[in-house]
C-alpha atoms as a PDB file:
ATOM      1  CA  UNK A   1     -11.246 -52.500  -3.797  1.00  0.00           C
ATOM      2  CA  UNK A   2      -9.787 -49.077  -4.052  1.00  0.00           C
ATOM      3  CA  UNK A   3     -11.852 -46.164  -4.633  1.00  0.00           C
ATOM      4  CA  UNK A   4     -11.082 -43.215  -6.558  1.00  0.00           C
ATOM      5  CA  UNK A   5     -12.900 -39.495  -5.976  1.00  0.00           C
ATOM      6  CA  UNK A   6     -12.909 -36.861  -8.343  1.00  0.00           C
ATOM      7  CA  UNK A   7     -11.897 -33.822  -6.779  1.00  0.00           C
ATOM      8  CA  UNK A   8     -13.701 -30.659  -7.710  1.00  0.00           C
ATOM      9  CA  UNK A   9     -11.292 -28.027  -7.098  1.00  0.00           C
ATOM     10  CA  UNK A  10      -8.363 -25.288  -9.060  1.00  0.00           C
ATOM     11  CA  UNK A  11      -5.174 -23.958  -8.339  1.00  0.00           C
ATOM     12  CA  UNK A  12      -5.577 -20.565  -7.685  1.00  0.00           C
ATOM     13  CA  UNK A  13      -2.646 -18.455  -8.309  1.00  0.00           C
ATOM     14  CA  UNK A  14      -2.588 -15.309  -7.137  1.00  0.00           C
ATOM     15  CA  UNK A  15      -0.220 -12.379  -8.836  1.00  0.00           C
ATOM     16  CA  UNK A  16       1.350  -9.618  -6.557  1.00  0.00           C
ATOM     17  CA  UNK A  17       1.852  -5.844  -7.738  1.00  0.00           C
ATOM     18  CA  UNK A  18       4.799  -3.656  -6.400  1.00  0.00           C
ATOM     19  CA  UNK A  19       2.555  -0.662  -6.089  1.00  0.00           C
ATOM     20  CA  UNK A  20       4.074   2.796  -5.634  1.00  0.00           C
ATOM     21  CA  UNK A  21       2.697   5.279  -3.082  1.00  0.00           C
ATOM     22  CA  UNK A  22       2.602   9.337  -3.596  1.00  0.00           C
ATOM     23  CA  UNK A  23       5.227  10.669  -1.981  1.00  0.00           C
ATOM     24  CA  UNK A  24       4.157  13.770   0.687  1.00  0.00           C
ATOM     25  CA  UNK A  25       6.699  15.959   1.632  1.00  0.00           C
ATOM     26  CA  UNK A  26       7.558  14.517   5.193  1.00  0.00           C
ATOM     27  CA  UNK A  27       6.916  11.333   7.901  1.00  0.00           C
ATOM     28  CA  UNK A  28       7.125  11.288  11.643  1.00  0.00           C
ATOM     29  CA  UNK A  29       6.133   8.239  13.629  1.00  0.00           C
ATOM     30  CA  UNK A  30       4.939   9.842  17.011  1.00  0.00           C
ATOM     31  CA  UNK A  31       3.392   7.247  18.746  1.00  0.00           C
ATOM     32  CA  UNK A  32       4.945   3.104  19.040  1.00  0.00           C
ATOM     33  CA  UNK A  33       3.567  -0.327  20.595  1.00  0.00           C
ATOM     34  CA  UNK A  34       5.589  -2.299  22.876  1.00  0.00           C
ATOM     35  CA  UNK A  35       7.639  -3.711  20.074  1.00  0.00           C
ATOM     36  CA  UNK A  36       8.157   0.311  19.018  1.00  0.00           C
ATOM     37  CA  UNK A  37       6.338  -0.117  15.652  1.00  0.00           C
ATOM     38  CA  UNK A  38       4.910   3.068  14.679  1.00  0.00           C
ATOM     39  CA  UNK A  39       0.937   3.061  15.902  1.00  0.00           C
ATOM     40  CA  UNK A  40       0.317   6.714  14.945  1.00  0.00           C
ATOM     41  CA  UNK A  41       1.987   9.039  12.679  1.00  0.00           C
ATOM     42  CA  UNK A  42       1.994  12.622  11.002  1.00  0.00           C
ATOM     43  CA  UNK A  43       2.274  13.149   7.497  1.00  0.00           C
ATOM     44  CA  UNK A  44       3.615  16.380   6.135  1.00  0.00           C
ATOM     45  CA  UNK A  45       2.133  17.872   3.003  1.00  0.00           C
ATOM     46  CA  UNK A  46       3.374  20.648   0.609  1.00  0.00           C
ATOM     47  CA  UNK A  47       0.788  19.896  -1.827  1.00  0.00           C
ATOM     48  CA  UNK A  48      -2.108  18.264  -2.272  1.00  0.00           C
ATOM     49  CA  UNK A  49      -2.211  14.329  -3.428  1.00  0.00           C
ATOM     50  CA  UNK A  50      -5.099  12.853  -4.683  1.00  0.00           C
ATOM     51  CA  UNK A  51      -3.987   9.260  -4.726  1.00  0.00           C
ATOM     52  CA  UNK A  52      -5.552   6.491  -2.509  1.00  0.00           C
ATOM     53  CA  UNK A  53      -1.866   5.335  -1.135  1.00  0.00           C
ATOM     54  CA  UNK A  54       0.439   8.089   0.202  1.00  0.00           C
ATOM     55  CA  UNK A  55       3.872   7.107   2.103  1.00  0.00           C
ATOM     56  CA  UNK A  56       7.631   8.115   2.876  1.00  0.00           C
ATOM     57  CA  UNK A  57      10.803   6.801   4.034  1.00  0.00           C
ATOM     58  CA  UNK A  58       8.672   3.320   4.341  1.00  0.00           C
ATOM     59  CA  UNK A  59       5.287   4.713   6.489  1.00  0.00           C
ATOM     60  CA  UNK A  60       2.555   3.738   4.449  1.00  0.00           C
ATOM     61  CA  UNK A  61      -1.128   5.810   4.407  1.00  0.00           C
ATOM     62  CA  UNK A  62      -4.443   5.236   2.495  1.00  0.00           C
ATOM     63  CA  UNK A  63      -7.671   7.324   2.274  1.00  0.00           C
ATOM     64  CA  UNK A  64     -10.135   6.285   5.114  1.00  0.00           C
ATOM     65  CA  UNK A  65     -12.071   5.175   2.496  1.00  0.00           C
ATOM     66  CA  UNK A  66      -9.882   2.862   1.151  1.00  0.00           C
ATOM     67  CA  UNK A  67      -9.056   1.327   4.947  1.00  0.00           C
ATOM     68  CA  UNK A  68     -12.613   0.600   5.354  1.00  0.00           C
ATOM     69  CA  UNK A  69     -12.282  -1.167   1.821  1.00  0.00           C
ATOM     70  CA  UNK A  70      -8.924  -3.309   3.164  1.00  0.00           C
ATOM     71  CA  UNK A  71     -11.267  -3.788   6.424  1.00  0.00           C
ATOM     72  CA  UNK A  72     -14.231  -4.750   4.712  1.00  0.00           C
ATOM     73  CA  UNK A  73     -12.767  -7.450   2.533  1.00  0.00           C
ATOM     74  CA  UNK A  74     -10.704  -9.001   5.081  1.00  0.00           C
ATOM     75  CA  UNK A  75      -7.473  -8.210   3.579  1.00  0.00           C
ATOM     76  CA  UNK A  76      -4.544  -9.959   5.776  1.00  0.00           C
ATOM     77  CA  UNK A  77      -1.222  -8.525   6.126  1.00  0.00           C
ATOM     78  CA  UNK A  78      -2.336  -4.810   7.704  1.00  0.00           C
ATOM     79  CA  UNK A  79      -2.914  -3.085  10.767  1.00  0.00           C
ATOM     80  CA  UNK A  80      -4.299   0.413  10.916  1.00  0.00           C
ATOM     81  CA  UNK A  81      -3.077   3.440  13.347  1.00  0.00           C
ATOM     82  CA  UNK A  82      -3.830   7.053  13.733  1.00  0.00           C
ATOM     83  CA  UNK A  83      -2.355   9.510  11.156  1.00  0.00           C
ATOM     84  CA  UNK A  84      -2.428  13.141  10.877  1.00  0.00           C
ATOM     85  CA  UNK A  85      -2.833  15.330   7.927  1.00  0.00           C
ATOM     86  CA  UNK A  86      -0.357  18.248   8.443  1.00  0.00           C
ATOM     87  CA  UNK A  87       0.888  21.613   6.561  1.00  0.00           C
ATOM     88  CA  UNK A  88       4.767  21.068   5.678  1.00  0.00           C
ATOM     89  CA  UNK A  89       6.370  24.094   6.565  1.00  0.00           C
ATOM     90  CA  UNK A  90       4.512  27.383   6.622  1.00  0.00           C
ATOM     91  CA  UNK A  91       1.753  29.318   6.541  1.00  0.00           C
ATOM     92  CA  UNK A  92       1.396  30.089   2.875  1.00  0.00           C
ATOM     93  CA  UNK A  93       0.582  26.961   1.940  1.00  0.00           C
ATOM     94  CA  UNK A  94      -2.809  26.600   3.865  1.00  0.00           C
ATOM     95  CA  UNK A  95      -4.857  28.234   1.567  1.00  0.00           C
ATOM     96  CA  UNK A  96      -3.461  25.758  -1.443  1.00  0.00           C
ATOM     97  CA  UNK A  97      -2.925  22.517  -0.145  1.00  0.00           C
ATOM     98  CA  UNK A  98      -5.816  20.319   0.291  1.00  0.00           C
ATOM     99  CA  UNK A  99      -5.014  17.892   3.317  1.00  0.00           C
ATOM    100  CA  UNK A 100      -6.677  14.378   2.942  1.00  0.00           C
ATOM    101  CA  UNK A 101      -8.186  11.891   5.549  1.00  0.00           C
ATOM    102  CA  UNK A 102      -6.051   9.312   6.037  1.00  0.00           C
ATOM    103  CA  UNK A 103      -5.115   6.315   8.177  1.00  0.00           C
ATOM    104  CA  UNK A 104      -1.707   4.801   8.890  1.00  0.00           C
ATOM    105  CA  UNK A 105      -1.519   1.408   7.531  1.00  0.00           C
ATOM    106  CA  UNK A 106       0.839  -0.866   9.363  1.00  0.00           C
ATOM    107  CA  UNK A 107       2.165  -3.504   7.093  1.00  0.00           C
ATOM    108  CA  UNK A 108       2.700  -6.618   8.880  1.00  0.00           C
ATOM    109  CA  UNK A 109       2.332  -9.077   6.007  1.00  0.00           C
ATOM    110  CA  UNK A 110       4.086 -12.178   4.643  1.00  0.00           C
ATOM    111  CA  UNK A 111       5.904 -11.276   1.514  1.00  0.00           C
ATOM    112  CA  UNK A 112       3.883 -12.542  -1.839  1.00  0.00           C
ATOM    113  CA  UNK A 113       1.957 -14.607   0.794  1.00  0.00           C
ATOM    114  CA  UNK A 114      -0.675 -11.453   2.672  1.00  0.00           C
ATOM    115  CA  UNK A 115      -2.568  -9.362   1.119  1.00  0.00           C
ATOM    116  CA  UNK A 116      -0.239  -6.308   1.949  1.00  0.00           C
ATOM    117  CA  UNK A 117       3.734  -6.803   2.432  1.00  0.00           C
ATOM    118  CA  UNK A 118       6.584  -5.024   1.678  1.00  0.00           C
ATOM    119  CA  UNK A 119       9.720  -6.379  -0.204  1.00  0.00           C
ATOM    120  CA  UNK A 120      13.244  -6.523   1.069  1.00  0.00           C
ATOM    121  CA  UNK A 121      13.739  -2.622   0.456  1.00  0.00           C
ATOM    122  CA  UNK A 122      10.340  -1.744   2.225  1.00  0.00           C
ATOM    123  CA  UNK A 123       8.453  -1.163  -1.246  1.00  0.00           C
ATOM    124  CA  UNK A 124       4.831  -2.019  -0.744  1.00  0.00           C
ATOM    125  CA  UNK A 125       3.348  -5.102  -2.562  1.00  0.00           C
ATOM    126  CA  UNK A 126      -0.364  -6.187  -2.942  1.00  0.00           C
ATOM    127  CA  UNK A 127      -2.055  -9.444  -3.885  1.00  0.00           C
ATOM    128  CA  UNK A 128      -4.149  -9.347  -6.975  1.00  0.00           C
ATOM    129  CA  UNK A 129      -7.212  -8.718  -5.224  1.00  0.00           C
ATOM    130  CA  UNK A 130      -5.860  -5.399  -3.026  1.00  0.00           C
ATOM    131  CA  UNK A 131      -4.638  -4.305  -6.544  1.00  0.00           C
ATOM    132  CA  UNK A 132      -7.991  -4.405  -8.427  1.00  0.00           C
ATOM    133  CA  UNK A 133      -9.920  -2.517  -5.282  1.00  0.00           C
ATOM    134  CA  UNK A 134      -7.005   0.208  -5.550  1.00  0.00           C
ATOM    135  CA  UNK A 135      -7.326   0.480  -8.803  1.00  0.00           C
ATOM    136  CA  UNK A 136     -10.951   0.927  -9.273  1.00  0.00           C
ATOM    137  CA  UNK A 137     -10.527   3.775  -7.005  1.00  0.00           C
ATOM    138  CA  UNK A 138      -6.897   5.345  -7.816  1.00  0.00           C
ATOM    139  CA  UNK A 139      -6.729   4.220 -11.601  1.00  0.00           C
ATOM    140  CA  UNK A 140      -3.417   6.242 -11.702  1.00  0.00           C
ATOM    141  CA  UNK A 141      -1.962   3.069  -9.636  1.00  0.00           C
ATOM    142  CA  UNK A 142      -1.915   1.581 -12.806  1.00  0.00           C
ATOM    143  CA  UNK A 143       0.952   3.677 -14.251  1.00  0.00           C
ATOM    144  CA  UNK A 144       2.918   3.502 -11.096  1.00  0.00           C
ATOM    145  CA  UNK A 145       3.130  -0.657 -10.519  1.00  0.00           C
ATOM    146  CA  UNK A 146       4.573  -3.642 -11.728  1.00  0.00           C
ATOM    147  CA  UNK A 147       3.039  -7.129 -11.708  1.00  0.00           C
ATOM    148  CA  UNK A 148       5.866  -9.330  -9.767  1.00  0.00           C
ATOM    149  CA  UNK A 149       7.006 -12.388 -10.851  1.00  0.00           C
ATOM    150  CA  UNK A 150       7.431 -15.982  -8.803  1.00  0.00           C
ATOM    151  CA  UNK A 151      10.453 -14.866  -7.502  1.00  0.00           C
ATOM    152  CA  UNK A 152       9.234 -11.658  -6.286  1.00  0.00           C
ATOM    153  CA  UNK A 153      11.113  -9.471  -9.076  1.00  0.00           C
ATOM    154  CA  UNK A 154       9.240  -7.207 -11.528  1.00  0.00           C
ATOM    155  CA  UNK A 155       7.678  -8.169 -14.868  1.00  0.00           C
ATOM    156  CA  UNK A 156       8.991  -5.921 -17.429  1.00  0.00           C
ATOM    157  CA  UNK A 157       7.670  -5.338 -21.049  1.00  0.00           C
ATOM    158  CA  UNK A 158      10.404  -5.568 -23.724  1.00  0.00           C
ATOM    159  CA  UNK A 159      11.952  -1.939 -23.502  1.00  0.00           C
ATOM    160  CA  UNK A 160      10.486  -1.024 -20.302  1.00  0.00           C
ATOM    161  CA  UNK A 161      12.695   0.629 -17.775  1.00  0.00           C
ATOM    162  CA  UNK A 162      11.650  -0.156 -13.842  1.00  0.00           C
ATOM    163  CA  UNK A 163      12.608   3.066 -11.744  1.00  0.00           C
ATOM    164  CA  UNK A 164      12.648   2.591  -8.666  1.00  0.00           C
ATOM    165  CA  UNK A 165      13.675   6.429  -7.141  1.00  0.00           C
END
């Protein structure tokens, strides 16, 4: 006699964003593991960002306060090193840039598989869940990121134009 169960369980799909960071004026990796990925890092600024996700030339920061919130929810697919807020070039800008707390995020994830990855042109992309943290805290993310497809390519509205610059 052959028994069959009922199984009590969904297929959960999970949707990936390619999120754009705010770009700061300048990125240098100062400090590197064994493997020489970047472990700490200063970021330049020439005026102040108030976004949650801040990068350049593919060196990725966020807030503290939104590290804690990758940390605290177990996100996979990150690593976090030291990064310094710094003045871009000159004195004058001092009084008029605001320089924000930030951590370096190292993204070590599995493309459309981690929480955090980057694409094959170092863009960084988020699972579904990273997406609706950021934007409950950065709702401008919304503006600046495409919902990915299967394949990993953007979903575009009819007459939307994808810039990636």
């Amino acid at each position: 006699m052959v028994k069959f169960l009922k199984l009590n369980w969904r297929l959960q799909i999970v949707s990936y964003y390619r999120v754009r960071e705010s770009s700061n004026a300048h990125v240098e990796p100062v400090e590197f593991d064994e493997d020489q990925n970047p472990t700490a890092a200063e970021f330049y600024f020439d005026y102040t960002i108030n976004r949650e996700i801040i990068g350049r030339y593919g060196y990725f920061a966020a807030t503290r306060g939104l590290a804690e919130v990758f940390q605290n929810n177990g996100f996979t697919g990150v690593e976090f090193g030291r990064a310094d807020s710094l003045i871009w070039h000159g004195p004058l800008l001092e009084d008029e840039v605001t320089l924000p707390d930030i951590v370096l995020l190292r993204i070590v994830g599995r493309f459309m598989k981690d929480d955090l990855s980057l694409n094959r042109i170092d863009q960084l992309v988020v699972s579904e869940p990273v997406y609706r943290k950021l934007i409950t805290r950065d709702p401008e993310t919304i503006k600046v990121s495409r919902e990915l497809s299967a394949d990993g390519k953007p979903i575009l509205s009819p007459g939307v134009e994808l810039r990636d610059d």
